[in-house]
Protein backbone atom coordinates (compact mmCIF):
# COMPACT_ATOMS: atom_id res chain seq x y z
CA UNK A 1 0.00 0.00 0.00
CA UNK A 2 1.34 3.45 -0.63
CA UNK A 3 0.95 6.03 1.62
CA UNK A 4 1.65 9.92 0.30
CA UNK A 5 2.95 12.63 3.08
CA UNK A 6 2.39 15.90 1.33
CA UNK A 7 3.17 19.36 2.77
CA UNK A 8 0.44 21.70 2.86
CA UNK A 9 0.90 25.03 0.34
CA UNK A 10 2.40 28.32 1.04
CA UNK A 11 0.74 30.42 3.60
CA UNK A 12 1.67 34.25 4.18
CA UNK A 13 3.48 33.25 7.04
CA UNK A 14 5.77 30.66 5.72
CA UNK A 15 6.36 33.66 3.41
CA UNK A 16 7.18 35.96 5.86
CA UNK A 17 9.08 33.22 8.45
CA UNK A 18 6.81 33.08 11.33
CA UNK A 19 6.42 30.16 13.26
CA UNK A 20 2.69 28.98 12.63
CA UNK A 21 1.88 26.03 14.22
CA UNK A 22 -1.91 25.47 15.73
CA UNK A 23 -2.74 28.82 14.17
CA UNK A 24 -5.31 28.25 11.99
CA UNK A 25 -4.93 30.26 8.99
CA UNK A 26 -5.37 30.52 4.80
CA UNK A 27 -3.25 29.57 2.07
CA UNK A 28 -1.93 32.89 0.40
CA UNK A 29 -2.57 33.98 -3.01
CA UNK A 30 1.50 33.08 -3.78
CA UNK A 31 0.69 29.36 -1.99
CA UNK A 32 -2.14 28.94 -4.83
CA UNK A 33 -0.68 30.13 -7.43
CA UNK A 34 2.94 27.85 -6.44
CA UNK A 35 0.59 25.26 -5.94
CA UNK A 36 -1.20 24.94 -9.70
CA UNK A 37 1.71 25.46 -10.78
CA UNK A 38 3.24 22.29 -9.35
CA UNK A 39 0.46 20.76 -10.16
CA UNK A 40 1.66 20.92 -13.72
CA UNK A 41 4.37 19.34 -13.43
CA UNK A 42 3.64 17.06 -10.54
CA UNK A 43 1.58 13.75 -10.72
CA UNK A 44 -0.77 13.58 -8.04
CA UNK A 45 -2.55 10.22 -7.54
CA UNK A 46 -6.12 9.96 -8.33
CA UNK A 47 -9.31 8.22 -6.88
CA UNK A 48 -7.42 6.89 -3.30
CA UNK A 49 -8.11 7.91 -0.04
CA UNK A 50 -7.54 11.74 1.07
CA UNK A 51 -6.52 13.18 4.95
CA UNK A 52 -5.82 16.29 5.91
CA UNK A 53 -4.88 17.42 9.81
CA UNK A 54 -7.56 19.94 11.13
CA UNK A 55 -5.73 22.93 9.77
CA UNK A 56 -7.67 24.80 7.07
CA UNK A 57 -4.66 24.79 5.23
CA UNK A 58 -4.24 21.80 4.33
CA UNK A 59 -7.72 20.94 3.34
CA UNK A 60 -7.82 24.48 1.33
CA UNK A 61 -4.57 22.82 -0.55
CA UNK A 62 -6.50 19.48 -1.46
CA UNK A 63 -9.07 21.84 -2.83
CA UNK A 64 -6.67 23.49 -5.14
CA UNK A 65 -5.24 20.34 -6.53
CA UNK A 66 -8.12 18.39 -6.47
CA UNK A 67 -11.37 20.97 -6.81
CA UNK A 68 -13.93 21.97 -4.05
CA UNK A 69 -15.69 18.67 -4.25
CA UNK A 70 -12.50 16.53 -2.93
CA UNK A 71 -13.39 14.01 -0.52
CA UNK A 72 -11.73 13.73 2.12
CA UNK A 73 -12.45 10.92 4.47
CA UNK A 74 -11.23 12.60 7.49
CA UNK A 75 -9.43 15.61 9.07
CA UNK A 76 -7.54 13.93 11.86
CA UNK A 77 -6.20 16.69 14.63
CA UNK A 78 -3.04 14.02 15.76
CA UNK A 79 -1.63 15.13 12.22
CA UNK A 80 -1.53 19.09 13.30
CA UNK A 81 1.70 20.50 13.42
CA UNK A 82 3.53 21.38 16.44
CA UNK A 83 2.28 24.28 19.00
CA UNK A 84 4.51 26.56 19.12
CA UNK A 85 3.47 28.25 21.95
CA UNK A 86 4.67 31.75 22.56
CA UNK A 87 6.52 31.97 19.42
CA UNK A 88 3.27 31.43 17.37
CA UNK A 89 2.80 33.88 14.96
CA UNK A 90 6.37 35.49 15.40
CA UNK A 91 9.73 35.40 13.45
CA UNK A 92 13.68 35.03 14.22
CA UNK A 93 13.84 38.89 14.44
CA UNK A 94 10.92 39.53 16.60
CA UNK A 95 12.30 36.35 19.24
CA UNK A 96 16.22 36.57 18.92
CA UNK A 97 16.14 38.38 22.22
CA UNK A 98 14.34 36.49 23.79
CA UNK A 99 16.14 34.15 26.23
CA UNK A 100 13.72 31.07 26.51
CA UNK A 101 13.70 31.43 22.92
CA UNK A 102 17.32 30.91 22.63
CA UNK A 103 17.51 28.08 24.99
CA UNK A 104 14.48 26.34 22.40
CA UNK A 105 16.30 26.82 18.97
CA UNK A 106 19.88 25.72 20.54
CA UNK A 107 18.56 22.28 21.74
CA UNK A 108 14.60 22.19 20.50
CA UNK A 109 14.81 18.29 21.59
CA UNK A 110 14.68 19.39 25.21
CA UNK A 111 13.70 22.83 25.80
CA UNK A 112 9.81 23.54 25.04
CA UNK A 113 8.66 26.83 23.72
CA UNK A 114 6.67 28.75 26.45
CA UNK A 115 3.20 27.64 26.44
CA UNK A 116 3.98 25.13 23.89
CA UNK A 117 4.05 21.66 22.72
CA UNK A 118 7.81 19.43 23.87
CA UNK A 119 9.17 17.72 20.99
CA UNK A 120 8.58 14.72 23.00
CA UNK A 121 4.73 15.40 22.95
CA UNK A 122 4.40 15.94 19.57
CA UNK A 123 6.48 13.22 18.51
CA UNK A 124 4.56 10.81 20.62
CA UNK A 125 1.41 12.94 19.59
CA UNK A 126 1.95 11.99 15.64
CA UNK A 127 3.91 8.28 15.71
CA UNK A 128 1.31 6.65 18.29
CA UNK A 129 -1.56 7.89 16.19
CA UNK A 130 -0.14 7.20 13.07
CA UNK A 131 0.65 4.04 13.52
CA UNK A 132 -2.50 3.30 14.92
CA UNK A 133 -4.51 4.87 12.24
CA UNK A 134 -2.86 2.97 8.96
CA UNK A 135 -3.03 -0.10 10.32
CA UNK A 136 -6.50 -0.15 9.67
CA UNK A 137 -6.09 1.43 5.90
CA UNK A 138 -7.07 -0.77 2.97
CA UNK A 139 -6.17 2.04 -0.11
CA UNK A 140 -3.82 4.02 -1.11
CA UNK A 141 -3.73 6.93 1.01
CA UNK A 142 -2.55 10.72 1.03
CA UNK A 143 -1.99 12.68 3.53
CA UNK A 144 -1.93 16.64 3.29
CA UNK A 145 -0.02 17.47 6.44
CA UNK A 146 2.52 19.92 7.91
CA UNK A 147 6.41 19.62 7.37
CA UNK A 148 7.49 19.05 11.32
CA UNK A 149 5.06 16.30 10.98
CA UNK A 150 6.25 14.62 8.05
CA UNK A 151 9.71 15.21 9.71
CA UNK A 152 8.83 13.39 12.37
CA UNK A 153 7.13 10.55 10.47
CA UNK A 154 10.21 10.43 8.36
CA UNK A 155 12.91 10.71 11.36
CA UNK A 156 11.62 8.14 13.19
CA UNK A 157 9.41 5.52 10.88
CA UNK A 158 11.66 5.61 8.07
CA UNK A 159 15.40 6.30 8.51
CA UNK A 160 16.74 7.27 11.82
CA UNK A 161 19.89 7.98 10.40
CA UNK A 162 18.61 11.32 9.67
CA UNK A 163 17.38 13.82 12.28
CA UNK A 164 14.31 15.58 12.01
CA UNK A 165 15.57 18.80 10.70
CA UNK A 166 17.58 17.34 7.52
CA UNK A 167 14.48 16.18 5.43
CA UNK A 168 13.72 18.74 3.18
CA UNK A 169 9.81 19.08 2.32
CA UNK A 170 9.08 21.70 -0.26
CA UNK A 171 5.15 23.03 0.06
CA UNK A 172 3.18 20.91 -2.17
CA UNK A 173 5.36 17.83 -2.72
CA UNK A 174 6.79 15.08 0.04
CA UNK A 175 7.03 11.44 0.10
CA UNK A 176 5.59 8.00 -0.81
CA UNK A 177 6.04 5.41 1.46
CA UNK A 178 5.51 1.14 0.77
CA UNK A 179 3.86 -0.03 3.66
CA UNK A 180 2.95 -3.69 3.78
CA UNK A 181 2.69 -5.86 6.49
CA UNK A 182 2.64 -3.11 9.56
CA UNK A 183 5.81 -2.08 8.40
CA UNK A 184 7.16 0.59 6.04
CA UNK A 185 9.01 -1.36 3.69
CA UNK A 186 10.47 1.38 1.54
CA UNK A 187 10.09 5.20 0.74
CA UNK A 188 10.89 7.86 -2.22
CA UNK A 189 10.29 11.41 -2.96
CA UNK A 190 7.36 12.49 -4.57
CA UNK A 191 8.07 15.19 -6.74
């Protein structure tokens, strides 16, 4: 069975930097217009199951690709990404003063943004539900998600020889992973 972990498209705050995790927001009018472009060039599987976390974003992104009348079989809130806490909605240049800040982007593994979500509780947050949820998947699936999630999916499911911040996920494209068996078997990028 293949299962597709796309990243959601541009919003104005990837644009501008800011850390946007739980924030609910919109695509931006760049994020479409990246987006149909991809979609050009980019192959993205038909008639299998759709997902999307709870985030408007990344249903508004299955809409693009796939029209208004997409059906998605379920927005699932363990697939969020990461709460940021404090630092929601802020950037490097508002925070870089900011001493509990510091401590968070020198070793984000251990220290937890104020008012935010560990590493540790998101990580056990996504895997435990993850897991959980496709092994009771009969199709193909995709699911439109956040990049620290498909980090995190990829960091520790995959290959653990790479740490979560050295998979690169471009908005609109990701990965396929083989999963047979209850085990992933095998992954590539989907580009």
């Amino acid at each position: 069975m293949k299962i597709y972990l796309i990243r959601h498209a541009k919003t104005k705050s990837n644009e501008e930097r800011r850390y946007t995790g739980i924030k609910d927001i919109d695509l931006s009018v760049n994020g479409i217009s990246e987006i149909l472009e991809t979609k050009k060039h980019t192959k993205y599987p038909e008639n299998i199951d759709y997902y999307t976390s709870s985030l408007k974003r990344t249903k508004q992104t299955l809409e693009v690709i796939y029209g208004k009348n997409v059906k998605i079989m379920g927005m699932l809130p363990f697939l969020n990404e990461t709460n940021f806490g404090d630092f929601e909605g802020l950037t490097y240049q508002n925070l870089y003063q900011d001493q509990s800040y510091l401590a968070w982007i020198n070793d984000p593994y251990n220290e937890i943004p104020k008012n935010g979500e560990s590493y540790k509780v998101f990580k056990e947050r996504v895997i435990k539900n993850f897991i959980k949820f496709i092994k009771n998947l009969t199709n193909d699936s995709l699911f439109m998600v956040h990049g620290g999630v498909i980090r995190v999916i990829m960091s520790t499911l995959l290959d653990e020889s790479k740490n979560f911040f050295e998979w690169d996920i471009p908005n609109g494209l990701g990965y396929v992973l083989e999963y047979e068996n209850d085990k992933f078997i095998s992954y590539e990028v989907f580009k």
